[in-house]
Every structure is written in C-alpha cells, then in structure tokens.
N, C-alpha and C. Protein backbone atom coordinates (compact mmCIF):
# COMPACT_ATOMS: atom_id res chain seq x y z
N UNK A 1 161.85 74.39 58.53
CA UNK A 1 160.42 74.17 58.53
C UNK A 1 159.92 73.78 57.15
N UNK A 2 160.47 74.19 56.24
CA UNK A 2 159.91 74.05 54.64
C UNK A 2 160.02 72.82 54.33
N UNK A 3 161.69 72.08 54.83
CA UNK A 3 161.79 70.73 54.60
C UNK A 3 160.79 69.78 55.36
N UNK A 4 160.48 69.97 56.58
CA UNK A 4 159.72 69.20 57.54
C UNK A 4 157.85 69.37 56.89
N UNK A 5 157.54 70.86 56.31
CA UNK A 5 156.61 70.64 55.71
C UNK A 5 156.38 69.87 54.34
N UNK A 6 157.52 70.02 53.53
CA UNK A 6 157.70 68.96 52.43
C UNK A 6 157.32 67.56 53.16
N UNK A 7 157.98 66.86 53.87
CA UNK A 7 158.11 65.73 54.30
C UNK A 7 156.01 64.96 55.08
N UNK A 8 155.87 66.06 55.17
CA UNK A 8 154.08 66.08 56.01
C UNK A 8 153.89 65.59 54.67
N UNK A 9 153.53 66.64 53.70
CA UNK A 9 152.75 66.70 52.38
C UNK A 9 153.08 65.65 51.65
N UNK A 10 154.68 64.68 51.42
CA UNK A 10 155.03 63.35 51.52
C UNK A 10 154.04 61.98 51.73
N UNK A 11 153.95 62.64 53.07
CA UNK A 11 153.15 61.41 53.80
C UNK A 11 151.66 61.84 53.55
N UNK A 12 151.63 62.48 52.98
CA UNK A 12 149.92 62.79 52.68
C UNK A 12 149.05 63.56 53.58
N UNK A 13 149.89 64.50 54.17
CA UNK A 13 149.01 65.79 54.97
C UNK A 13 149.50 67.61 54.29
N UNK A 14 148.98 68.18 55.46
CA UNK A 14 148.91 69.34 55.20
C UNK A 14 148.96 70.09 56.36
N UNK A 15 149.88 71.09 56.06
CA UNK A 15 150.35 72.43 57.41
C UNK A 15 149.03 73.14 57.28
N UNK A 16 148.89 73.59 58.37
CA UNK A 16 147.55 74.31 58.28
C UNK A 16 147.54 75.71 59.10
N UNK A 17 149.39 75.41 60.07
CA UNK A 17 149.48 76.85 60.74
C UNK A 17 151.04 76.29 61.30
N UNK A 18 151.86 76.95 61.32
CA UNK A 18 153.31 77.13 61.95
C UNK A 18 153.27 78.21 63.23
N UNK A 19 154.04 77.17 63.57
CA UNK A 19 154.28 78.20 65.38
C UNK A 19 155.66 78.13 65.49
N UNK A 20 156.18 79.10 65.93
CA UNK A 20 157.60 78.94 66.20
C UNK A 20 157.96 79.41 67.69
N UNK A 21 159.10 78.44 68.48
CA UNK A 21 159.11 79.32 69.68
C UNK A 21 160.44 79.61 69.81
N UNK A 22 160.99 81.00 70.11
CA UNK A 22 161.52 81.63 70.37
C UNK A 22 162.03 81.69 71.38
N UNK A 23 163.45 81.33 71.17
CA UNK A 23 164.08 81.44 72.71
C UNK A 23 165.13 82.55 72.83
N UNK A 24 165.32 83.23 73.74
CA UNK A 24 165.91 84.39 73.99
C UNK A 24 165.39 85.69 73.35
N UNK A 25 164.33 85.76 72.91
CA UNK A 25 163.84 87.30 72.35
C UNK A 25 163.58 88.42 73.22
N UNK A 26 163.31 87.76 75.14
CA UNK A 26 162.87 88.71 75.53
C UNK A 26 163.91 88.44 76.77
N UNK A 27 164.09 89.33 77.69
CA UNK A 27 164.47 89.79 78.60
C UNK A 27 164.79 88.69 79.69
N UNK A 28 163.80 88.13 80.05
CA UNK A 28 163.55 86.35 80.76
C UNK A 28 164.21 85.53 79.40
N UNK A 29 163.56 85.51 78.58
CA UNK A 29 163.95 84.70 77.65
C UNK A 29 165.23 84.47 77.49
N UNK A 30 166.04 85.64 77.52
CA UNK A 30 167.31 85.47 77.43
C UNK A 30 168.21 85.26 78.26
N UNK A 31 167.48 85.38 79.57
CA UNK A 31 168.03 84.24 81.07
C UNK A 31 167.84 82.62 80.51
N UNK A 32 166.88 82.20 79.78
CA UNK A 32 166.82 81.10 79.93
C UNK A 32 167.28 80.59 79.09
N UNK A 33 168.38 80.81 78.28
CA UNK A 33 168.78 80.33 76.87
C UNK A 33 169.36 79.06 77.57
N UNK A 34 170.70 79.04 78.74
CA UNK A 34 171.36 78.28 78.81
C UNK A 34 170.69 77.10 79.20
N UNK A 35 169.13 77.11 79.81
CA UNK A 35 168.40 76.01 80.55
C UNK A 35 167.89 75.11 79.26
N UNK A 36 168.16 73.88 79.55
CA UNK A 36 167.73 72.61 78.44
C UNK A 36 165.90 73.28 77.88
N UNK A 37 165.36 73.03 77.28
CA UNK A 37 163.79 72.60 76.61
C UNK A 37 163.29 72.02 77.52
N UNK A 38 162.38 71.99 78.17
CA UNK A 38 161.48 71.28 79.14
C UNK A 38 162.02 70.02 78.64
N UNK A 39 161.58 69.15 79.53
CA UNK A 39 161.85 67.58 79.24
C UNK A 39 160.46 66.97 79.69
N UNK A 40 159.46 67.62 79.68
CA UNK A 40 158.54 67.17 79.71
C UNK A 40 157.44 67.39 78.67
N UNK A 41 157.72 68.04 77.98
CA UNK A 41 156.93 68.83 76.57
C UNK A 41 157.52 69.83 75.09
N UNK A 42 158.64 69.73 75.85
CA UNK A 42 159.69 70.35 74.72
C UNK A 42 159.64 72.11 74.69
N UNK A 43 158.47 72.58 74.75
CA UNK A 43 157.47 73.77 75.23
C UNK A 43 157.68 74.41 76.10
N UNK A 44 157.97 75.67 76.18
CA UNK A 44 157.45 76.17 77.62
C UNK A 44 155.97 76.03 77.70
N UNK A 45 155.70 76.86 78.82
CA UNK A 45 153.98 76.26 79.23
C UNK A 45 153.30 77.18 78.34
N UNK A 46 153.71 78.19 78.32
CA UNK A 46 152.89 79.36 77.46
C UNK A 46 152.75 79.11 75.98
N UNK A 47 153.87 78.30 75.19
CA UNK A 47 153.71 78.02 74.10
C UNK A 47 152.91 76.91 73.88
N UNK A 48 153.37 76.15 74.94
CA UNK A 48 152.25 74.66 74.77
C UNK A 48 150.68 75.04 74.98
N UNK A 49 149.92 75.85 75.83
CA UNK A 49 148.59 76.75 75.87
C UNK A 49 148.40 77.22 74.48
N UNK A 50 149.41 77.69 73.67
CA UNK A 50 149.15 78.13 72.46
C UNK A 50 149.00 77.27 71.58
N UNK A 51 149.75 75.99 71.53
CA UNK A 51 149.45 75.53 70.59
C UNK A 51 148.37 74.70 70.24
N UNK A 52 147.99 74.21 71.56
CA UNK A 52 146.73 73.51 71.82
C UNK A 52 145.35 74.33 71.39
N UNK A 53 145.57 75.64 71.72
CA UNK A 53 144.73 76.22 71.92
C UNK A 53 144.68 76.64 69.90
N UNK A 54 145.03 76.79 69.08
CA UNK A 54 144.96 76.83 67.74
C UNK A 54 145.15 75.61 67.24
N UNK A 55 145.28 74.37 67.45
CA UNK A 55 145.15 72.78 67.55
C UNK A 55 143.70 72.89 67.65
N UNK A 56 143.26 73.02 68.71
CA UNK A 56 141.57 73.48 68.65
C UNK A 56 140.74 73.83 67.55
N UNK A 57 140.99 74.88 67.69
CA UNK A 57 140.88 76.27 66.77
C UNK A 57 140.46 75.80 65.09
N UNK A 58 141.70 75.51 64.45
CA UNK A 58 141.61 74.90 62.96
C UNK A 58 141.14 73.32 63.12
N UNK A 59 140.80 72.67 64.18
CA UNK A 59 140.42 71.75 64.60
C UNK A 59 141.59 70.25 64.11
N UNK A 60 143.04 70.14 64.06
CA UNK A 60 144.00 69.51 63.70
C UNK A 60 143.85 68.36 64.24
N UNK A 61 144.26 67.47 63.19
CA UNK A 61 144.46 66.33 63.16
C UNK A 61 145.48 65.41 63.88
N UNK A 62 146.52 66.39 64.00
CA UNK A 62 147.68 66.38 64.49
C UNK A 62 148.62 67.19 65.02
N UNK A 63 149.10 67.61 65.41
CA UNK A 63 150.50 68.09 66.14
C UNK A 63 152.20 67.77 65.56
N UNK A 64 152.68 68.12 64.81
CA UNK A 64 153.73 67.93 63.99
C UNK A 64 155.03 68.63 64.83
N UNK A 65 155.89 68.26 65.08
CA UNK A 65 157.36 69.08 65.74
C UNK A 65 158.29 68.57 64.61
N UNK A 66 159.24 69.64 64.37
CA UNK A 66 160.18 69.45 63.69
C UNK A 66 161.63 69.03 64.61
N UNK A 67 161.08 68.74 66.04
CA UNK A 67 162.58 68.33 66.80
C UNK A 67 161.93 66.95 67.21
N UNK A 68 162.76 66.11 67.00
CA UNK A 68 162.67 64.84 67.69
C UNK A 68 162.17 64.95 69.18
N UNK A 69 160.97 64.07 69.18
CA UNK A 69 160.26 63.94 70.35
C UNK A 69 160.44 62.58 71.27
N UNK A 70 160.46 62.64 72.41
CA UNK A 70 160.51 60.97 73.45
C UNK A 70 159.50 60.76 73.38
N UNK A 71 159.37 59.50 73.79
CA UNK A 71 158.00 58.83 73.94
C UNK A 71 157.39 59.10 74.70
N UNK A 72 158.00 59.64 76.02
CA UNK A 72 157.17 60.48 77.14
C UNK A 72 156.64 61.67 76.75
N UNK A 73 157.49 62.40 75.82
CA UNK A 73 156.94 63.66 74.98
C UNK A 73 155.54 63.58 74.51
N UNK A 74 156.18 62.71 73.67
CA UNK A 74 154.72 62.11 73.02
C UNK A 74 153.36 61.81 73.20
N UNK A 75 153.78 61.35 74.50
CA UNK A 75 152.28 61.04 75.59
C UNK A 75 151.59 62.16 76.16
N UNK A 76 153.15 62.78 76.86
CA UNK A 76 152.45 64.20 77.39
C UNK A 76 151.36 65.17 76.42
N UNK A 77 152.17 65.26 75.30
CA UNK A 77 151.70 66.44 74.55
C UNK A 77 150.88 65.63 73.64
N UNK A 78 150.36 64.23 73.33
CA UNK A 78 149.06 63.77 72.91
C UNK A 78 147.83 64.27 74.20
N UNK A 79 148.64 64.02 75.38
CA UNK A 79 147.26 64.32 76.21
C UNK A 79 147.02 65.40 76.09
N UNK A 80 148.06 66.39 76.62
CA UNK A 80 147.76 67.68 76.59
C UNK A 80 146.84 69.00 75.17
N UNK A 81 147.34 68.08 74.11
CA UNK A 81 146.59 68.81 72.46
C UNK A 81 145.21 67.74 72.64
N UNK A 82 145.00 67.02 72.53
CA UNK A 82 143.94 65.96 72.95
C UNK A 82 143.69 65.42 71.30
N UNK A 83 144.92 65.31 70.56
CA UNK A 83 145.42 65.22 68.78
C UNK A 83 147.22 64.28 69.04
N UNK A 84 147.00 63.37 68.24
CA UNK A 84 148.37 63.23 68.35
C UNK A 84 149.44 63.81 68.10
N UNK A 85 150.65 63.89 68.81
CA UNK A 85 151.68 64.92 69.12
C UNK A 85 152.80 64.03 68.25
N UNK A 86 153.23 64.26 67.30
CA UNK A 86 154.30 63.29 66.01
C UNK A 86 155.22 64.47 65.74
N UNK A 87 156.41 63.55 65.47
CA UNK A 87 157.70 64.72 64.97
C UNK A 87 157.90 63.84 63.30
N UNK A 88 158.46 64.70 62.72
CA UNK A 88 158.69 64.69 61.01
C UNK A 88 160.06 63.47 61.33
N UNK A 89 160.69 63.59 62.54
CA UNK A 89 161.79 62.26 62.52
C UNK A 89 161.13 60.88 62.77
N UNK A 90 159.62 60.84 62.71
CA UNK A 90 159.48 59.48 63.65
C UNK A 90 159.27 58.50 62.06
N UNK A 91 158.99 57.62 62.36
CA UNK A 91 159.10 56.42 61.06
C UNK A 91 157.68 56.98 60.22
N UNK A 92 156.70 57.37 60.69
CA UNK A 92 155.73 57.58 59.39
C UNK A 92 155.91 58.40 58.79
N UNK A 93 157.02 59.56 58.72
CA UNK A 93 157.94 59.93 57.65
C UNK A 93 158.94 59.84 57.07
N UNK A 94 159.49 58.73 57.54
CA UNK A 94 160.73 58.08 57.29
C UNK A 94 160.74 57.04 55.98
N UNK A 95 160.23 56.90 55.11
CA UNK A 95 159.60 55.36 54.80
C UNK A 95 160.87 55.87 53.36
N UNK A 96 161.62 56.07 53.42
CA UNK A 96 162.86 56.12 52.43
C UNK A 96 163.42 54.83 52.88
C-alpha cells in the first residue's frame, strides 16, 4: 500500500483513507479463501457498500485499487462509487 500510495502522490493526488479487505479472518471468510475475487467488482458486496459509502463521506475524487482492475471492473465500480474506480497499474501512473 505505501508503494501504491507513493505512486498516487507521483501523479499528483492524495490518500485520504485506506481500506483493506480481508480474506479469511472470519469463520465464512475462511470458507471462501479458495473462491476467485468477484469478477465483477473485485469486492465482496459488503466491502464494496463500504467503500462507496466513505467515497461519499470524505467526498473522493476517486477510487484507487492497488490490484489491477478490467475494464468491466472499472465500469462496474465507476457506477457503483459514482467517482472513478482506477488501479495504481493503469497508465496514469505508469508514465516511467
């Protein structure tokens, strides 16, 4: 995360809150280790409610993931934050 926030502050922004999601901490959770990341949001649903919902909140500009996102990702979770949804791999942090 430190590197991916270096790389924001790079391109001329600023972290304004980190979320992390946790897989296997709880009981379910740890049924679901072996199941892929949604492929529709990367998120489970509960984390994606969260993040939107403090996306709100500090009123963000953006949506930052430190895992490479699809372009369907992208769409989804622009609609869904109603902020664009960008990962630290896509080219407007790339410019090395």
């Amino acid at each position: 995360m430190a590197d991916a926030a270096a790389r924001l502050a790079a391109a001329g922004g600023r972290v304004v809150v980190r979320i992390v999601q946790r897989r296997g901490v709880s009981g379910g959770g740890a049924r679901k280790m072996s199941l892929p990341y949604s492929s529709r949001t990367l998120l489970s649903q509960g984390k994606a409610r969260q993040v939107a919902d403090v996306a709100d909140l500090v009123d963000a500009d953006a949506v930052v993931f430190t895992n490479p996102l699809t372009k369907h990702q992208r769409r989804t979770l622009t609609a869904m934050f109603g902020r664009p949804a960008v990962s630290v791999t896509d080219e407007l942090f790339n410019s090395d």
